[in-house]
Protein backbone atom coordinates (compact mmCIF):
# COMPACT_ATOMS: atom_id res chain seq x y z
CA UNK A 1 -15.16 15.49 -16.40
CA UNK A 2 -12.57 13.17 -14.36
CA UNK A 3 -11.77 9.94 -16.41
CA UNK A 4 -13.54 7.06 -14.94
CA UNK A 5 -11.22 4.89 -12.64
CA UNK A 6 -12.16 1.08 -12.50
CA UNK A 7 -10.80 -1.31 -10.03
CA UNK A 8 -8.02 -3.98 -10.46
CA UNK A 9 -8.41 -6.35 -12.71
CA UNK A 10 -5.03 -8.53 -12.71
CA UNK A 11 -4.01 -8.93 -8.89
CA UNK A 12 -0.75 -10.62 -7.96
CA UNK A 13 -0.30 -11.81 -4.58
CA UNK A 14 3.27 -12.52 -3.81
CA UNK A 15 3.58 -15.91 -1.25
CA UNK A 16 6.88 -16.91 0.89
CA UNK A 17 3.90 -19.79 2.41
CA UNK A 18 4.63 -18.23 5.89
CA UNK A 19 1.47 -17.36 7.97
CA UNK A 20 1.66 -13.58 7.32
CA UNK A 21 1.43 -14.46 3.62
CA UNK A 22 -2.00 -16.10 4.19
CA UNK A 23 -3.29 -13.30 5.06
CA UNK A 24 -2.31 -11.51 2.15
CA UNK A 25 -3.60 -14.46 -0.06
CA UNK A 26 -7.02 -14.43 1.97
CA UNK A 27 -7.23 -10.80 0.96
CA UNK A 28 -6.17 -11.46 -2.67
CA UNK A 29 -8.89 -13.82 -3.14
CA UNK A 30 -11.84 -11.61 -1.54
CA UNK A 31 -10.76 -8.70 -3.63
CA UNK A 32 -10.57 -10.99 -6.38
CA UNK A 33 -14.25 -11.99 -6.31
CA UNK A 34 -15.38 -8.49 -4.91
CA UNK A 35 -14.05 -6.82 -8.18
CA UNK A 36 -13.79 -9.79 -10.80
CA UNK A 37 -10.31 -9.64 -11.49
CA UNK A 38 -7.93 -12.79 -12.14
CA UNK A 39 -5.66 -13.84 -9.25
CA UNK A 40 -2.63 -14.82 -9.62
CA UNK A 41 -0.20 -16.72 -7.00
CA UNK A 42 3.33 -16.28 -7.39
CA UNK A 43 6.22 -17.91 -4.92
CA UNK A 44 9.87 -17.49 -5.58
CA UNK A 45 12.51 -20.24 -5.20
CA UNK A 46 15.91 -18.37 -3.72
CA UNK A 47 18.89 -19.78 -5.85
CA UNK A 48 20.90 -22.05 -4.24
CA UNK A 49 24.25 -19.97 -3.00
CA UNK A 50 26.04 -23.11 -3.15
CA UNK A 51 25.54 -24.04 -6.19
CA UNK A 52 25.57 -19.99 -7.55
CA UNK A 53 29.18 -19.77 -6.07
CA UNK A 54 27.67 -17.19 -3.86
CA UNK A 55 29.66 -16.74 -0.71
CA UNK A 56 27.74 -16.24 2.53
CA UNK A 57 28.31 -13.02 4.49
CA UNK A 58 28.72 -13.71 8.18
CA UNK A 59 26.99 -10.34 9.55
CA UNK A 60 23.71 -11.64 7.67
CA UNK A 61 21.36 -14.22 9.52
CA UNK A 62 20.65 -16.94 7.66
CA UNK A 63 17.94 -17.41 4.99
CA UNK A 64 14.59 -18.29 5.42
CA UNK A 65 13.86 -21.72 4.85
CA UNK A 66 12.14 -21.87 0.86
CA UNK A 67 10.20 -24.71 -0.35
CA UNK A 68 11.50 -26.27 -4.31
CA UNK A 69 9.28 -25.48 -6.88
CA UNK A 70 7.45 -28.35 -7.13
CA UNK A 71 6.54 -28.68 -3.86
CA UNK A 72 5.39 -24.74 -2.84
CA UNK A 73 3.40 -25.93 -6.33
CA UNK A 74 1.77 -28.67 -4.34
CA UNK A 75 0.86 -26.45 -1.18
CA UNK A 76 -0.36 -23.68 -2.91
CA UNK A 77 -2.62 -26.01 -5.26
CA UNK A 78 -4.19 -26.86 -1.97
CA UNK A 79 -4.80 -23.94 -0.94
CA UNK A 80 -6.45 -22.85 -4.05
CA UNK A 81 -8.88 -25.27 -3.43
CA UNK A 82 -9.70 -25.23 -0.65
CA UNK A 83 -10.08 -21.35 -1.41
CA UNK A 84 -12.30 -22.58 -4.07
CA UNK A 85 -10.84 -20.16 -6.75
CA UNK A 86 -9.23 -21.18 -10.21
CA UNK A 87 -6.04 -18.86 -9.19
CA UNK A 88 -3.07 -19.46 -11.47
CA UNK A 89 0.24 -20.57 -9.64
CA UNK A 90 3.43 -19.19 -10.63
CA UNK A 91 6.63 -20.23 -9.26
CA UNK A 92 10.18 -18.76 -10.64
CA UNK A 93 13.78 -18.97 -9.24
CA UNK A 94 15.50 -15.99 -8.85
CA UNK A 95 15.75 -12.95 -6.21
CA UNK A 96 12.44 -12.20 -4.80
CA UNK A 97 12.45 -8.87 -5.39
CA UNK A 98 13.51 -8.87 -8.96
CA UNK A 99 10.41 -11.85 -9.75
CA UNK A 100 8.57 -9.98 -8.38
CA UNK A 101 8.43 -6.46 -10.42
CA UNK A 102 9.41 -8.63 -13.44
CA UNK A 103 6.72 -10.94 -12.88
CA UNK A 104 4.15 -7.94 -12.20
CA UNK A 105 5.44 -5.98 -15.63
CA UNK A 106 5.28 -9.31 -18.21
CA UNK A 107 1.65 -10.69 -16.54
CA UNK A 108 0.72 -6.67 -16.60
CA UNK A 109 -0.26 -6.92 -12.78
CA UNK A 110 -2.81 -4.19 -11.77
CA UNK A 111 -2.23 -4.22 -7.98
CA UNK A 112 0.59 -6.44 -6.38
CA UNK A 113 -0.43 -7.92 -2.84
CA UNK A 114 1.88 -8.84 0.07
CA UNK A 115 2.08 -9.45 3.78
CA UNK A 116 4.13 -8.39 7.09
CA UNK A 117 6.50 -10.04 8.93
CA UNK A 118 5.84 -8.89 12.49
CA UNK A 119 9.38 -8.82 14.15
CA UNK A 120 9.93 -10.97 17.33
CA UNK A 121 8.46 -8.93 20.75
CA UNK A 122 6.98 -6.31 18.53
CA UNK A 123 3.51 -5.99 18.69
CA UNK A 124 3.07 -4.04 15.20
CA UNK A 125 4.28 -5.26 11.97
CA UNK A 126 7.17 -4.26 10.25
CA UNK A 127 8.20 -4.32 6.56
CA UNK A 128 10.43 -6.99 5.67
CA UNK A 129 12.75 -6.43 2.94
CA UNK A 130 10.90 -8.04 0.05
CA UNK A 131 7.79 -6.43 1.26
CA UNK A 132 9.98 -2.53 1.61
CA UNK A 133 11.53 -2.86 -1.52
CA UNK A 134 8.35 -3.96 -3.12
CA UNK A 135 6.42 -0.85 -1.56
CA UNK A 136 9.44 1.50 -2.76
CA UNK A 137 10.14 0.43 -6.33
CA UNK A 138 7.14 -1.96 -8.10
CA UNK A 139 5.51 0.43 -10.61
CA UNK A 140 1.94 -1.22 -10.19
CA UNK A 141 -0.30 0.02 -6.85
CA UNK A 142 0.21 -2.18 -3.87
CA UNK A 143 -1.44 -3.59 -1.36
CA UNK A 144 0.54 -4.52 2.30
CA UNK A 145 -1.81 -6.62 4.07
CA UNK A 146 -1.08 -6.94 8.13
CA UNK A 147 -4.37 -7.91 9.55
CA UNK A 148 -6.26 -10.82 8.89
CA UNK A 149 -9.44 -10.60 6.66
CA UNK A 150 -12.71 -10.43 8.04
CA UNK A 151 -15.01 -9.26 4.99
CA UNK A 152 -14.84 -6.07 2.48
CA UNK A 153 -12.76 -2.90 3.74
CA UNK A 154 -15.44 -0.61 5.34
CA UNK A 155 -13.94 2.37 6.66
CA UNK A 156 -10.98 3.91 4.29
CA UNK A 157 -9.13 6.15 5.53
CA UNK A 158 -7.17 8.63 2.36
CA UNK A 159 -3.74 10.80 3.18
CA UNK A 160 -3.61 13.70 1.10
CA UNK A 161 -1.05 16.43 0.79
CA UNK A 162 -3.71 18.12 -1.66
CA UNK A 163 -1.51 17.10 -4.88
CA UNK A 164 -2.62 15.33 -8.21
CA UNK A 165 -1.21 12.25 -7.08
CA UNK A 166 -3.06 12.47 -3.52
CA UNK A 167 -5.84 12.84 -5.81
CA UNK A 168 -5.68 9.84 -7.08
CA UNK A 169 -5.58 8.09 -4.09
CA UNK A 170 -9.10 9.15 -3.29
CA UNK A 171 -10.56 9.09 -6.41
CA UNK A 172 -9.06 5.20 -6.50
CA UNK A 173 -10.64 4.47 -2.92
CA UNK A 174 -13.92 5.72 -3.95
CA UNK A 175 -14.10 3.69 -6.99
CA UNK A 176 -12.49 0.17 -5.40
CA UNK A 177 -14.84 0.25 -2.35
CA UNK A 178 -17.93 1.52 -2.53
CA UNK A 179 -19.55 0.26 0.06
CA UNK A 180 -17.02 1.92 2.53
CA UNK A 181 -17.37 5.23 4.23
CA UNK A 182 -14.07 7.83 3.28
CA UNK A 183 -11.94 9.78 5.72
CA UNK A 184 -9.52 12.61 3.88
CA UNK A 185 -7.02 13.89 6.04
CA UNK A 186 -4.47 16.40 5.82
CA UNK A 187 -2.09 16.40 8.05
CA UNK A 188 0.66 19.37 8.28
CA UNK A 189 3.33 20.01 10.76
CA UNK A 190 3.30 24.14 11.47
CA UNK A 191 6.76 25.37 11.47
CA UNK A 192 7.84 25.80 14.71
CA UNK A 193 4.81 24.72 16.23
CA UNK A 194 6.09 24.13 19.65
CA UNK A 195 6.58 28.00 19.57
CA UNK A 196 2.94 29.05 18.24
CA UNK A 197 -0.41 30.32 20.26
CA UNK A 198 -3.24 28.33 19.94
CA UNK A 199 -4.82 31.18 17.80
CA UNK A 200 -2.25 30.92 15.45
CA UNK A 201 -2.41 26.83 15.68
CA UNK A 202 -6.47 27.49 14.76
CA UNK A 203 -5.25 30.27 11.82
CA UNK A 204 -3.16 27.46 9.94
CA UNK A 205 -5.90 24.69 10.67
CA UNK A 206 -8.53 26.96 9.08
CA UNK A 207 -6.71 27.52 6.00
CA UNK A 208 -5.34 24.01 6.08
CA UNK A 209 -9.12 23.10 6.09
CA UNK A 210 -9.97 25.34 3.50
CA UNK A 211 -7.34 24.19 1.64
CA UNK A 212 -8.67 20.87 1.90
CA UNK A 213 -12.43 21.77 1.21
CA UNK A 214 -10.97 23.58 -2.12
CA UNK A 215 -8.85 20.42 -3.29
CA UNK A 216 -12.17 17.94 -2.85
CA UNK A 217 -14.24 20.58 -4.67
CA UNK A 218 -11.58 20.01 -7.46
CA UNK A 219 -11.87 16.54 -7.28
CA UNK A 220 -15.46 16.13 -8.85
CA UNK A 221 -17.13 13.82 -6.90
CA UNK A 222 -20.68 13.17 -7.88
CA UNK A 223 -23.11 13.46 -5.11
CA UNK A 224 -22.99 9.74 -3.71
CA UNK A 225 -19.72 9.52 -3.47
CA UNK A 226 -20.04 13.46 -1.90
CA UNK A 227 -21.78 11.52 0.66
CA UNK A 228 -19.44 9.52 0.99
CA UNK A 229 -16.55 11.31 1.99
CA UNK A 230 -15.56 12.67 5.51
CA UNK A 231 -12.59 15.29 5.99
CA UNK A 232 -10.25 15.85 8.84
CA UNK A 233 -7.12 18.16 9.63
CA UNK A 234 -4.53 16.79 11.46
CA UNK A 235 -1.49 19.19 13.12
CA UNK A 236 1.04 16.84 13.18
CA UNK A 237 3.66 14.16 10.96
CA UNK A 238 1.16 12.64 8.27
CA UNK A 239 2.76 8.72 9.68
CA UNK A 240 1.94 9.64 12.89
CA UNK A 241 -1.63 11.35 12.47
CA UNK A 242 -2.84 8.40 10.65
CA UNK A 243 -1.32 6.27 12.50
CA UNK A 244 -3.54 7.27 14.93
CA UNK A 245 -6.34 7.58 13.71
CA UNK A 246 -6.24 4.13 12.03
CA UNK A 247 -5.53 2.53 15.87
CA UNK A 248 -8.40 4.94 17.48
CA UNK A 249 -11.64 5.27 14.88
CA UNK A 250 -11.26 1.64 13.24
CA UNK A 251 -10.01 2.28 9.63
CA UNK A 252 -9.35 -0.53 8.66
CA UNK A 253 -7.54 0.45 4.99
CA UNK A 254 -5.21 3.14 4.90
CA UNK A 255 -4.49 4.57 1.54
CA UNK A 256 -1.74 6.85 -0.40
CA UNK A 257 -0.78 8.16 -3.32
CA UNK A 258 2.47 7.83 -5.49
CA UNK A 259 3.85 8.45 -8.39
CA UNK A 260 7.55 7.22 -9.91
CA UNK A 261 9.46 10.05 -12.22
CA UNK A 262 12.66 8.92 -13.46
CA UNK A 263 15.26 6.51 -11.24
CA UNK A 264 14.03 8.60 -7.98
CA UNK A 265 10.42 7.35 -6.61
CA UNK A 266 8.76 9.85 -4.64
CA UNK A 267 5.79 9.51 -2.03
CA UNK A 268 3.31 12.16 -1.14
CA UNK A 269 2.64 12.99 2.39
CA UNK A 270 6.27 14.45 2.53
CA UNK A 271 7.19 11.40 4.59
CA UNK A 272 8.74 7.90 2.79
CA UNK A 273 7.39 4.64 1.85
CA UNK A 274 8.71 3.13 5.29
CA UNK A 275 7.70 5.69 7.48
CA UNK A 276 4.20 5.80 6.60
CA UNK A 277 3.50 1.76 6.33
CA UNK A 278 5.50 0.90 9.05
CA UNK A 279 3.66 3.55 11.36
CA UNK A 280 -0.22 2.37 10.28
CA UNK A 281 -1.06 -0.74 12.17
CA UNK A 282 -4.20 -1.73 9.49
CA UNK A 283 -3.76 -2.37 5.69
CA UNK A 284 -1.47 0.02 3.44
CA UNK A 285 -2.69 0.69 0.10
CA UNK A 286 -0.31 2.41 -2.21
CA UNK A 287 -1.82 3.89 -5.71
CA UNK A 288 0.75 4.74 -7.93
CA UNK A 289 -0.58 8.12 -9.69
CA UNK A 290 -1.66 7.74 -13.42
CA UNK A 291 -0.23 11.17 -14.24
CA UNK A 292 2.99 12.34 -13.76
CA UNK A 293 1.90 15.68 -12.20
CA UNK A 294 5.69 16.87 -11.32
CA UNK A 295 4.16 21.09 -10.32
CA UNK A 296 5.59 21.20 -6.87
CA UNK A 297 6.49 17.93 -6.65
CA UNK A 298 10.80 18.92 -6.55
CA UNK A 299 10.30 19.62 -2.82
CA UNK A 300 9.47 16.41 -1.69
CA UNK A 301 11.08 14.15 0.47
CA UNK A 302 13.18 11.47 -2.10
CA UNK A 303 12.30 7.87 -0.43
CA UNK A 304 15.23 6.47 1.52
CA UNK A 305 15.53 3.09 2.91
């Protein structure tokens, strides 16, 4: 039998007190109370380059404005209640990036939460660099939070590339939501597809979906969760495919699977971290795998910035 997979119970969201971070806080604190888990509030205080001896690089805008300690201690304590949750607030000084991980390894952080930035004329958000490094490198799942919260996820949408650690993924989705319906896609780009009939388009989509049906019947699902659980098969780059289908059917969560082996962090999908959170326009969820199940896994795509 599959090992039983319980939601987070130590969540981390990760504050620069900027709008987009509300939302990620909002969503902190219903997941929070939806699973039980602690909350924790953590906002990092840049050093000072002036007084580090740090010398500024021209090319390089300058730095967002940061609150001191004591006062993003202040804000956030109002927040909290008027939140009406008995969050613990963390402040540290150091690079945001670096508090962050290290923060989410010593408090033993089950799922770190952060917001978009969405860029200037853009209508989409985009990963900032806390929030892309963050994605790419924190060893605990993560949540990127770009729309604003208006109740429980309720339609989950799972990418799968039919490996262990796409496993995972579902298995995690089913287990941290169940009150949501489940789309599993697999999406696969035909080689030369430009070049193929559409009978031998339908040939690779009919063992790509029996693939698929062979991969959930591995899976183990008990009969509600069965029930649960829609499948689709996408011809197409897995960013783009759910991309779509997260703007056109409503998902409003879109989850994948990762696992870290080693200095070189791999994501399934064949795409990287970027790519695939960038292109979604709802909620990323990112499960780092449980298992390091490396069979196949040399021919992925490394993640690059």
């Amino acid at each position: 039998m599959q090992e039983a997979v319980f939601p987070p119970k130590n969540i981390l969201v990760a504050t620069d007190l900027s709008a987009h971070s509300d939302r990620a806080l909002d969503r902190g604190l219903q997941l929070a109370g939806q699973w039980g888990a602690q909350l924790k509030i953590l906002y990092v205080v840049e050093p000072d380059p002036v007084a580090t001896g740090a010398v500024p690089d021209p090319a390089q805008p300058p730095a967002a404005f940061h609150y001191p300690a004591d006062e993003a201690t202040r804000l956030l304590g109002y927040d909290v209640e008027r939140l009406g949750t008995d969050a613990t607030i963390l402040t540290r000084v150091g690079n945001p990036i670096d508090t962050i991980m290290d923060v989410a390894h010593h408090e033993q952080i089950d799922l770190v939460v952060i917001g978009t930035a969405c860029s200037e004329g853009v209508h989409r958000p985009v990963l900032g660099k806390v929030a892309e490094h963050i994605v790419r490198k924190c060893p605990t799942s993560v949540l990127v939070v770009k729309t604003r919260p208006r109740g429980p996820y309720r339609h989950v949408l799972v990418g799968t590339d039919l490996t262990e650690e796409s496993r995972d993924a579902l298995t995690a989705s089913l287990a941290y939501f169940p009150g949501s319906s489940v789309m599993v896609m697999r999406a696969f780009e035909g080689p030369y597809r430009f070049l193929l009939s559409e009978e031998d388009t339908r040939h690779i989509s009919d063992s790509e979906t029996a693939a698929l049906a062979k991969f959930l019947g591995r899976s183990e699902l008990g009969a509600e969760d069965q029930a649960r659980v829609h499948t689709t098969v996408e011809n197409g780059q897995a960013s783009a495919m759910l991309s779509r289908y997260a703007r056109t059917r409503g998902a409003d969560l879109t989850v994948v699977g990762s696992f870290n082996r080693g200095m070189l962090f791999h994501v399934v999908l064949g795409g990287n971290t970027r790519r695939i959170v960038e292109a979604v326009a709802n909620d990323v969820l990112v499960i780092r795998a449980t298992r390091d199940s490396t069979s196949g896994s040399d021919n992925n795509e490394g993640d690059r910035a």
